[in-house]
N, C-alpha and C. Protein backbone atom coordinates (compact mmCIF):
# COMPACT_ATOMS: atom_id res chain seq x y z
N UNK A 1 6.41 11.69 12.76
CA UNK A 1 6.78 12.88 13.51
C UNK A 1 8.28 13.09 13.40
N UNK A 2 8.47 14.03 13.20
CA UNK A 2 9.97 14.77 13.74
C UNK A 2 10.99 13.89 14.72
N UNK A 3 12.17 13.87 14.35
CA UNK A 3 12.65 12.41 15.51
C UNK A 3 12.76 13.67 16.78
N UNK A 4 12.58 13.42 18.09
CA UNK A 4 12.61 13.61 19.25
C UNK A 4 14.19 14.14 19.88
N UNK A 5 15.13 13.24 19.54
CA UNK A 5 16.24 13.40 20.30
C UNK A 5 17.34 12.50 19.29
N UNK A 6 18.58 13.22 19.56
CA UNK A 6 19.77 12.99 18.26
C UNK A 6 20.81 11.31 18.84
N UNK A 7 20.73 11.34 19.64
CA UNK A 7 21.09 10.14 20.08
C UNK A 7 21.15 8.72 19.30
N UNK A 8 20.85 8.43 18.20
CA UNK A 8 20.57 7.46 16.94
C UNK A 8 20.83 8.30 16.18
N UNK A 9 22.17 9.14 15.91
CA UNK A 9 22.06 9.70 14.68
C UNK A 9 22.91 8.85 14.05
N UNK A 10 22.63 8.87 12.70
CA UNK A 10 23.35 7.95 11.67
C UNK A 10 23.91 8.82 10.88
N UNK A 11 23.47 10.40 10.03
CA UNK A 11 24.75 10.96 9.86
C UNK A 11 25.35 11.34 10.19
N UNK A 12 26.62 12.33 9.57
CA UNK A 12 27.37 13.28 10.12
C UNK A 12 26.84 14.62 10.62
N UNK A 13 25.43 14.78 9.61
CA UNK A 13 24.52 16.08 10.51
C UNK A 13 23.85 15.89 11.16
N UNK A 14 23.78 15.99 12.05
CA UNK A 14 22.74 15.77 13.78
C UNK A 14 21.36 16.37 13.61
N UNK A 15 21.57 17.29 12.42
CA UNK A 15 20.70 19.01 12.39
C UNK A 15 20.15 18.36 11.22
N UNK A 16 19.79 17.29 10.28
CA UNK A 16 19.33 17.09 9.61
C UNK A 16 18.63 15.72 9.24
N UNK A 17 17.09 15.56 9.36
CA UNK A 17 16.57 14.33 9.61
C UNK A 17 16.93 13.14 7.96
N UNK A 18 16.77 13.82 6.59
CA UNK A 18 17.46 13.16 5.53
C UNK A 18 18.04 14.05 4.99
N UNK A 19 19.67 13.05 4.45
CA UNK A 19 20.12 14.01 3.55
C UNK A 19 19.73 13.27 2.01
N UNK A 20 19.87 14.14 0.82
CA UNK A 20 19.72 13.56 -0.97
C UNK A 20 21.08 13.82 -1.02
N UNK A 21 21.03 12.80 -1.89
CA UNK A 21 22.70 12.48 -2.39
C UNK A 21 21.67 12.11 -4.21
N UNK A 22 22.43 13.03 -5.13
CA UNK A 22 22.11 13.08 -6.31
C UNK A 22 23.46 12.11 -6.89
N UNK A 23 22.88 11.08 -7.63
CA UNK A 23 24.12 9.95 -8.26
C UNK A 23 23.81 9.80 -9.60
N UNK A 24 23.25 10.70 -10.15
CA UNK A 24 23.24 10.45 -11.56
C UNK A 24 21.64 10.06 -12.10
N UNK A 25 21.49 8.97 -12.51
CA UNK A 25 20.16 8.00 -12.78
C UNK A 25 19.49 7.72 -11.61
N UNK A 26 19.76 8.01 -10.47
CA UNK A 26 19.29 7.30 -8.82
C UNK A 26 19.34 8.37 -7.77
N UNK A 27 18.67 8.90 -6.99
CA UNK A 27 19.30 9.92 -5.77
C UNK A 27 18.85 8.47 -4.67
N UNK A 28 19.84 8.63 -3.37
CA UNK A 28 19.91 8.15 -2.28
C UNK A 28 19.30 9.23 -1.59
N UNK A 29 18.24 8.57 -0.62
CA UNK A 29 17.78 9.38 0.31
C UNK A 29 18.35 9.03 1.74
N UNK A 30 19.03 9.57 2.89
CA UNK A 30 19.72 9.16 3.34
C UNK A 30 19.33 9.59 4.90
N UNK A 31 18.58 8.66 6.24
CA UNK A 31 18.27 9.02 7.21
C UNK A 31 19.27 9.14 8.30
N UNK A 32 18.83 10.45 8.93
CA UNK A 32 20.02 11.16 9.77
C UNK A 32 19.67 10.01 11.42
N UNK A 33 18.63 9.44 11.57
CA UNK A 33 18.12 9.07 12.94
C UNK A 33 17.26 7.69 12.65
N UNK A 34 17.29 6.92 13.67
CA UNK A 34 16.20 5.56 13.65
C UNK A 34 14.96 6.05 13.38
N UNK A 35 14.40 7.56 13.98
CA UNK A 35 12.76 7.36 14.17
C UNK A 35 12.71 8.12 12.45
N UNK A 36 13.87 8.63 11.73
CA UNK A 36 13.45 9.14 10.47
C UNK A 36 13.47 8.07 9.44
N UNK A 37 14.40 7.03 9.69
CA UNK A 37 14.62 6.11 9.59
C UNK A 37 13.08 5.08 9.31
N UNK A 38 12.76 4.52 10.02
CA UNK A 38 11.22 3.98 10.43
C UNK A 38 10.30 4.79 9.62
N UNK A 39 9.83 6.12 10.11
CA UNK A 39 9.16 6.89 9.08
C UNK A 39 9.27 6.50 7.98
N UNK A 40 10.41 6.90 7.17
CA UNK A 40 10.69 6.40 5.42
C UNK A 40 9.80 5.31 5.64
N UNK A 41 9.95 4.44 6.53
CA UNK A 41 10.29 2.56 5.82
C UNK A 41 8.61 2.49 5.61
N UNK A 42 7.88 2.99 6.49
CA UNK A 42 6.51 2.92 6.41
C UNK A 42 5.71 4.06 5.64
N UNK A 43 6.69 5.10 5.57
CA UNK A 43 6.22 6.14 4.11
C UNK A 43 6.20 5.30 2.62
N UNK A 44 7.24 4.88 2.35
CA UNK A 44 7.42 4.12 0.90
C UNK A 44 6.72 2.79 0.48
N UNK A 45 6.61 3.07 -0.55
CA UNK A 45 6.02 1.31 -0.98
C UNK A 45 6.97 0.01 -0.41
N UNK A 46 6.08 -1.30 -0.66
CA UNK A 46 6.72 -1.76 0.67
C UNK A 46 8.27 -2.98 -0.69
N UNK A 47 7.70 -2.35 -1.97
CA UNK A 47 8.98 -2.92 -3.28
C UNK A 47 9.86 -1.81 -2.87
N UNK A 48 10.27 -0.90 -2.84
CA UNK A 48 11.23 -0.09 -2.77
C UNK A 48 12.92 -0.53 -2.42
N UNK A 49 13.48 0.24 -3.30
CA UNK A 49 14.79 -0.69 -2.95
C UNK A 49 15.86 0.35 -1.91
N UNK A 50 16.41 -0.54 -1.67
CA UNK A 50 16.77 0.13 -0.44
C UNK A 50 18.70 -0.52 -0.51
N UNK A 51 19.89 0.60 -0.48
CA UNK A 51 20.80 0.14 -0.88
C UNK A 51 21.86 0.79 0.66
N UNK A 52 21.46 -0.32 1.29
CA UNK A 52 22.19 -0.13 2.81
C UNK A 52 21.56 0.62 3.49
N UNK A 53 21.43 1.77 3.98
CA UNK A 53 20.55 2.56 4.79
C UNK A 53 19.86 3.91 3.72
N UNK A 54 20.23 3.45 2.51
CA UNK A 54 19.52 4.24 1.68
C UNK A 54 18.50 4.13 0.74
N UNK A 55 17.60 4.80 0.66
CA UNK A 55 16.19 4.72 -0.30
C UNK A 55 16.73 5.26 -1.59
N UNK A 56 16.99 4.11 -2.38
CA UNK A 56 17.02 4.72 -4.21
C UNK A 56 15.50 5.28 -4.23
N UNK A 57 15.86 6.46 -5.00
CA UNK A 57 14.64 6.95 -5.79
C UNK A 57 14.95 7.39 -7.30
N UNK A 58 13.75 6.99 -7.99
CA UNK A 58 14.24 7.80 -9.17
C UNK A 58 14.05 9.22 -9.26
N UNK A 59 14.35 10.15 -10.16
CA UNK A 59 14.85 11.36 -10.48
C UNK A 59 13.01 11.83 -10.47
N UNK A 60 12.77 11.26 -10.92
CA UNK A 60 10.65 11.53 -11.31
C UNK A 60 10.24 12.31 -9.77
N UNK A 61 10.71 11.07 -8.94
CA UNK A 61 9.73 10.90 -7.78
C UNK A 61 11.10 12.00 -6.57
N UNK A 62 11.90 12.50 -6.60
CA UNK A 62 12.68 12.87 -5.83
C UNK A 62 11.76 13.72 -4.96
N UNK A 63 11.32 14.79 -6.21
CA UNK A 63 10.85 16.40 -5.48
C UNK A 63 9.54 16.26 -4.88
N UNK A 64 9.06 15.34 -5.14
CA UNK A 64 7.78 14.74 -4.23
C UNK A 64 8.16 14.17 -2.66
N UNK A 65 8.87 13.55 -3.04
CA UNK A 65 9.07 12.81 -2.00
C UNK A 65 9.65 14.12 -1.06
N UNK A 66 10.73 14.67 -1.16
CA UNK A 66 11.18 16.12 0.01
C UNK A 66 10.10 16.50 0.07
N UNK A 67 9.08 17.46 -0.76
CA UNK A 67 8.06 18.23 -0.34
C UNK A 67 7.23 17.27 0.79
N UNK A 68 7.11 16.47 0.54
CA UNK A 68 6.15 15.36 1.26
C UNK A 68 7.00 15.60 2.78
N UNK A 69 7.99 15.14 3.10
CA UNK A 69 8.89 15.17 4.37
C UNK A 69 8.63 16.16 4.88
N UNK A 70 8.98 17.77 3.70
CA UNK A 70 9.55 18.95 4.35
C UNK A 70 7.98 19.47 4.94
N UNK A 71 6.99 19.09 4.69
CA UNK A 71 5.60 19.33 4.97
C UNK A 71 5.09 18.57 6.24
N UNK A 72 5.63 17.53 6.48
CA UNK A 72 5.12 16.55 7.96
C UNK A 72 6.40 17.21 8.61
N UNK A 73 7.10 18.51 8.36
CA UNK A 73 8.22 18.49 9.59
C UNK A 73 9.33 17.97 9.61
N UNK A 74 10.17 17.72 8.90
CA UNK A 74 11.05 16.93 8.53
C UNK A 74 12.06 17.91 8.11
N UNK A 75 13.25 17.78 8.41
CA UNK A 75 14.57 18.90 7.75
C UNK A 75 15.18 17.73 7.04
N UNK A 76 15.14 18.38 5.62
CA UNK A 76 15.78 17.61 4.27
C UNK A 76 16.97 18.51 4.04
N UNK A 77 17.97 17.90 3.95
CA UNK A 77 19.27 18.73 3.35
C UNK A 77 19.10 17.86 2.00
């Protein structure tokens, strides 16, 4: 679900549950809150690498993965 309340926000946008950060060979998926946070961790396979509070994805799987979010409710910047 949608996080509830901004109070655990981890980015700089309050207004946005993940942001993509495009790095070339890798995008970082990047959670704005704990409960979007959690979501990911139990959305993704449980190999997934994870580089500080961010989900590497490859370039394949990016636009899946937003549509997937932006469809359960989720604001993807």
């Amino acid at each position: 679900m949608p996080r509830q309340d901004s109070s655990s926000t981890i980015s700089p946008s309050p207004e946005v549950d993940f942001s993509i950060e495009n790095c070339g060979s890798v995008f970082f998926v990047r959670c704005g809150s704990e409960s979007a946070r959690k979501h990911l961790a139990e959305f993704v396979e449980s190999d997934s690498q994870w580089f500080g509070n961010a989900l590497a994805v490859e370039p394949r799987f990016v636009g899946g993965l937003v549509s997937s979010l932006r469809e359960e409710g989720w604001r993807v910047q």
